[in-house]
Protein backbone atom coordinates (compact mmCIF):
# COMPACT_ATOMS: atom_id res chain seq x y z
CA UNK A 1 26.58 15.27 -1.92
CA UNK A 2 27.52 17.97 0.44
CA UNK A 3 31.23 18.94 0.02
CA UNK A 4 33.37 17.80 3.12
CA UNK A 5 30.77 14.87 4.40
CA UNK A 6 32.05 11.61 4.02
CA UNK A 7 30.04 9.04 1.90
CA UNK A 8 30.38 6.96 5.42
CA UNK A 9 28.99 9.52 7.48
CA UNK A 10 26.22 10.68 4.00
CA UNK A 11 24.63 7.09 4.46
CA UNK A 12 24.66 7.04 7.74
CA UNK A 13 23.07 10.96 7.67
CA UNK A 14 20.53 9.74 5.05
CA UNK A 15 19.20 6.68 7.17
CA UNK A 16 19.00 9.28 10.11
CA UNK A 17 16.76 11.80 7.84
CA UNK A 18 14.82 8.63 7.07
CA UNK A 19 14.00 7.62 10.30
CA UNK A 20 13.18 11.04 11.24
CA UNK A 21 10.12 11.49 8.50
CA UNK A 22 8.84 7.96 9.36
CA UNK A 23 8.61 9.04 13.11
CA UNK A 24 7.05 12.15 11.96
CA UNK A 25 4.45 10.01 9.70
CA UNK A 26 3.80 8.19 12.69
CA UNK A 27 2.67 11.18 14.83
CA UNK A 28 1.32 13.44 12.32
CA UNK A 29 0.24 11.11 9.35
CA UNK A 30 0.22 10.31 6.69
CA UNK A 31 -0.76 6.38 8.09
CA UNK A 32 -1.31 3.26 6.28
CA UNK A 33 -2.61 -0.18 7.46
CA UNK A 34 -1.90 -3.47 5.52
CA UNK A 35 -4.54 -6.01 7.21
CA UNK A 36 -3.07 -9.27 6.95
CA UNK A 37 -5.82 -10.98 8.92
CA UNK A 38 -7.05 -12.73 5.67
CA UNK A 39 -3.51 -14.70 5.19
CA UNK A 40 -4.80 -18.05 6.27
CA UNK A 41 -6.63 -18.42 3.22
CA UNK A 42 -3.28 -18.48 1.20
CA UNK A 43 -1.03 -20.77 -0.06
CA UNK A 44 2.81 -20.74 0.67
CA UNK A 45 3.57 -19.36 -3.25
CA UNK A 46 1.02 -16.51 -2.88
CA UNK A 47 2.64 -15.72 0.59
CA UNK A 48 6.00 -15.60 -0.65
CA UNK A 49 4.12 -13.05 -3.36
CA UNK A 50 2.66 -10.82 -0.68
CA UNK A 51 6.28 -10.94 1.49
CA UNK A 52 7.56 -9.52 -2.02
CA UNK A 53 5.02 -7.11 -2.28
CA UNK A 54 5.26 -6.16 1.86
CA UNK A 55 9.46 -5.22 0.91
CA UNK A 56 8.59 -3.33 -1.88
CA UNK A 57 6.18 -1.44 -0.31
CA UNK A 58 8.78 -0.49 2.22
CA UNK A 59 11.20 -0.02 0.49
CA UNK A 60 9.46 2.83 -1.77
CA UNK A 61 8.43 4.79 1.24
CA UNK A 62 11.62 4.65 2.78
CA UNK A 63 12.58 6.72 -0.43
CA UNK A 64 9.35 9.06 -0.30
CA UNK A 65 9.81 12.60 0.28
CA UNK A 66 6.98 12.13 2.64
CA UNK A 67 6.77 8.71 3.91
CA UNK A 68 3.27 6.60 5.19
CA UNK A 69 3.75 5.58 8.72
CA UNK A 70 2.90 1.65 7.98
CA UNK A 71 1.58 -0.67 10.34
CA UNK A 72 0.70 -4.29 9.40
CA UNK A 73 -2.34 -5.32 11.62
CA UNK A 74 -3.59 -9.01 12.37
CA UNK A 75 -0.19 -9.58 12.02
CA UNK A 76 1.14 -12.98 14.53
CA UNK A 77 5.36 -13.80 14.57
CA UNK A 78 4.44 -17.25 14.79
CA UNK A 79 2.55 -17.16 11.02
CA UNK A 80 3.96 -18.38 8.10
CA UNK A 81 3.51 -14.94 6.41
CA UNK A 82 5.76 -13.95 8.89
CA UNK A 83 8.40 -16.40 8.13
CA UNK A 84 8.02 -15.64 4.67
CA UNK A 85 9.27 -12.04 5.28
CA UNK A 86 12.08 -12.99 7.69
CA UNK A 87 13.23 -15.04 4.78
CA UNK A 88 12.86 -12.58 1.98
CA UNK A 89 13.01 -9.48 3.44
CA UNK A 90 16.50 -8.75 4.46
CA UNK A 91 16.45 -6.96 8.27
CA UNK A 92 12.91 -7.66 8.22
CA UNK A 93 13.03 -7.22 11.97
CA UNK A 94 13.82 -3.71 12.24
CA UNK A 95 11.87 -2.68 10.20
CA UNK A 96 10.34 0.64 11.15
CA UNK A 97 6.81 -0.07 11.14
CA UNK A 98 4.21 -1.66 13.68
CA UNK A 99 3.32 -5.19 13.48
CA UNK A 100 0.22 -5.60 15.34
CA UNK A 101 -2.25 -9.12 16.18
CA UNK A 102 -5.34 -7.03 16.52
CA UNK A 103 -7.42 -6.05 13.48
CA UNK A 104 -7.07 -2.57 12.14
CA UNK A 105 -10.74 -2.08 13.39
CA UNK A 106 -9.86 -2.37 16.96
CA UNK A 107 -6.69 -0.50 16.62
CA UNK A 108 -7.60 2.63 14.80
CA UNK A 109 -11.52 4.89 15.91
CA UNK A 110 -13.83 3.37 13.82
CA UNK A 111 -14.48 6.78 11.79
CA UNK A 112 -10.86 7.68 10.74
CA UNK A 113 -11.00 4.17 8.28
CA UNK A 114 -10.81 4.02 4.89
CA UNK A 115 -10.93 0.53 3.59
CA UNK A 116 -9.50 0.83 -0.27
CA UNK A 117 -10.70 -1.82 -2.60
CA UNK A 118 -11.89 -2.19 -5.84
CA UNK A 119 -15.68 -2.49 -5.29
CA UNK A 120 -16.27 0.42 -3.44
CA UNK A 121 -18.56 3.00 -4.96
CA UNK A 122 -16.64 5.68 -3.89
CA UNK A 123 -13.57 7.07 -6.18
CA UNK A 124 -11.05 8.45 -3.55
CA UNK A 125 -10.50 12.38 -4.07
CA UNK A 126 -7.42 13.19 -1.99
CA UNK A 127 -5.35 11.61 0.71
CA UNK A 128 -6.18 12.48 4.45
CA UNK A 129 -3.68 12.74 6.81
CA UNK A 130 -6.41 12.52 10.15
CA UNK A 131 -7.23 9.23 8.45
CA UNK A 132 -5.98 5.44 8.30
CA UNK A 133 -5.77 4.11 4.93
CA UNK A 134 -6.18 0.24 4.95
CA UNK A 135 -4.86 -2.24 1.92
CA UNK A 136 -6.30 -5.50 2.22
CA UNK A 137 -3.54 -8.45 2.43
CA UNK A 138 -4.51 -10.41 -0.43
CA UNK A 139 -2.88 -11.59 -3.32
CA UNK A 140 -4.49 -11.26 -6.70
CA UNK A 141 -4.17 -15.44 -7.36
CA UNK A 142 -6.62 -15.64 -4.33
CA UNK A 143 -9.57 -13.02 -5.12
CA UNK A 144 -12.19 -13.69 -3.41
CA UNK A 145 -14.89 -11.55 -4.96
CA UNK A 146 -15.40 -8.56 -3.05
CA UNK A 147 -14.38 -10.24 0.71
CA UNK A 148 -12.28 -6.57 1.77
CA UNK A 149 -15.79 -4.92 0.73
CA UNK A 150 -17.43 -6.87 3.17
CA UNK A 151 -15.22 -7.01 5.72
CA UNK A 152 -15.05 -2.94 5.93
CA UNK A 153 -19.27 -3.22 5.01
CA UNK A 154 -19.68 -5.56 8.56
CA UNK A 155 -17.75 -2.63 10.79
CA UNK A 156 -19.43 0.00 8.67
CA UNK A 157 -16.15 1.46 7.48
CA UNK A 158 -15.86 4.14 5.13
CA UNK A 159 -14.77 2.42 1.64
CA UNK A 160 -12.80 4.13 -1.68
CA UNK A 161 -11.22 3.06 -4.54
CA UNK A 162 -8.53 4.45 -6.83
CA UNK A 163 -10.01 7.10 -9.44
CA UNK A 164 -8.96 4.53 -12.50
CA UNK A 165 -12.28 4.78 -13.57
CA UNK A 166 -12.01 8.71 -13.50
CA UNK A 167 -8.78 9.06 -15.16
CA UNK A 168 -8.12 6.23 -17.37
CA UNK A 169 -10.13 4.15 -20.10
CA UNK A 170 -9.71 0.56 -21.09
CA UNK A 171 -7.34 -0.48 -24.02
CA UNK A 172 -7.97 -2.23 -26.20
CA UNK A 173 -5.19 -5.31 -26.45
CA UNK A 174 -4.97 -8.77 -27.61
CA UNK A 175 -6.19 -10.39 -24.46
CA UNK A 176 -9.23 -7.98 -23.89
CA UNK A 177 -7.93 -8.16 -20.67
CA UNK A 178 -8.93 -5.19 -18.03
CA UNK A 179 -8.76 -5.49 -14.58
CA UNK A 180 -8.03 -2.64 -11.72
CA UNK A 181 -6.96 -5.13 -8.97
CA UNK A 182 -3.37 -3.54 -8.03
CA UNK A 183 -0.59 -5.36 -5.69
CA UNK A 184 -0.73 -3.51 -2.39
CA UNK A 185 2.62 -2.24 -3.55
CA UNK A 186 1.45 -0.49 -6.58
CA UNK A 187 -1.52 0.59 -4.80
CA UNK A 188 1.01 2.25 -2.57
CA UNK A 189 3.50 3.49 -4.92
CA UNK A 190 -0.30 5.52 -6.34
CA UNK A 191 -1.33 7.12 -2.74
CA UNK A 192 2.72 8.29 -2.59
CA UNK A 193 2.97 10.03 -5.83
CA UNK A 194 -0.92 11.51 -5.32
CA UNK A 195 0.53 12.98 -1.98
CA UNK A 196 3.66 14.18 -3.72
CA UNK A 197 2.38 15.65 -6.96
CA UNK A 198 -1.32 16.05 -5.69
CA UNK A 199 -1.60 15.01 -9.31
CA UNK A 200 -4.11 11.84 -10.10
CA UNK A 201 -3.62 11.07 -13.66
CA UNK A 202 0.60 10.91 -12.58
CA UNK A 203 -0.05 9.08 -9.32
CA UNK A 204 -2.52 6.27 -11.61
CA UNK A 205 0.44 6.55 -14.13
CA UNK A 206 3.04 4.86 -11.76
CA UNK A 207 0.83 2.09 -10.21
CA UNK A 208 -1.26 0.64 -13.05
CA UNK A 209 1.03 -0.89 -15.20
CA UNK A 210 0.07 -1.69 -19.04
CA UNK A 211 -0.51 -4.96 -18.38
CA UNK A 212 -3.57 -4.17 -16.23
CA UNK A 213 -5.33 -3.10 -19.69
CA UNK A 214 -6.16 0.67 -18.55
CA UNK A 215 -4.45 3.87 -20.05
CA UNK A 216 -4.92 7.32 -19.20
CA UNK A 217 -7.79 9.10 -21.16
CA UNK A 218 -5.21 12.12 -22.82
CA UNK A 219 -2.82 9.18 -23.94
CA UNK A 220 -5.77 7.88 -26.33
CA UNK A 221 -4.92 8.01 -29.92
């Protein structure tokens, strides 16, 4: 802490510095859409998980040396998702993102999408600051096999995925359990670090947790 400043008037200098990058985000990038237009499908536990996973989310990029502007698209205040994250989400409401009705595809030109999910084809290289990087709003309890894919497939939207298959191998534990669908939160807590440490193999490190079955290669035995 600087010498002389107040921890008062630090706090209240911190949330101003905050505020300031996630303007800047919002003009210059980097951007991030959650679309939260496939909610309906879910039931009240697994929106209570995604509310969890929405603060998280937040709350790591308010700490990020160089924040996402966020916007959560297909978003209505009169849905229980949103109720959800009134409830668990303490000043939900001033939050500083966009909540939006319309689908990210109307929002955003078509060309500067980038739909992330698991069954693209495409490994993602590096993070983009022209584009809009979209997590789908779905809860792992409710996978629908490869309905994100399709969704970004019928607006012929660029799709990625995370490099896990680049940088990390499957262990081998108990369950024989291996699977690379993230939360959107860890997903997000990846694309942060990569644009921090422009570093994959870190980035995977703090997002897929061992319980997803995948290490990186070098930490092989």
């Amino acid at each position: 802490m600087v010498l002389g400043v107040c921890p008062q008037h630090s706090k209240r200098f911190l949330r101003a510095l905050t505020k300031e990058k996630l303007l800047e985000a919002k003009h210059s990038g980097p951007r991030l859409c959650i679309d939260l237009s496939m909610t309906h499908h879910m039931s009240k536990k697994e929106l209570s998980r995604l509310a969890g996973q929405i603060r998280r989310l937040y709350g790591s990029n308010k700490k990020a040396d160089r924040p996402f502007w966020i916007c959560l698209t297909g978003f209505t205040i009169d849905s229980p998702l949103y109720e959800e994250c009134v409830r668990m989400n303490d000043g939900f409401s001033s939050y500083l993102l966009d909540i939006k009705e319309e689908d990210c595809f109307s929002l955003f030109p078509l060309e500067t999408l980038v739909y992330l999910t698991p069954d693209s084809e495409h490994a993602l290289e590096d993070v983009d600051l022209n584009k809009v990087y979209i997590l789908g709003g779905l809860v792992d309890e409710s996978i629908q096999k490869k309905v994100t894919f399709q969704k970004a497939w019928e607006y012929s939207v660029k799709t990625a995925r995370l490099p896990i298959q680049e940088y990390m191998v499957r262990n081998q534990n108990g369950k024989n359990y291996h699977s690379e669908i993230l939360a959107i939160n860890q997903v997000f807590d990846i694309l942060s670090t990569y644009l921090e440490t422009r570093n994959w193999p870190e980035a995977l490190k703090k997002g897929v947790t061992s319980g997803k079955g995948y290490i990186l290669r070098n930490s092989v035995e």
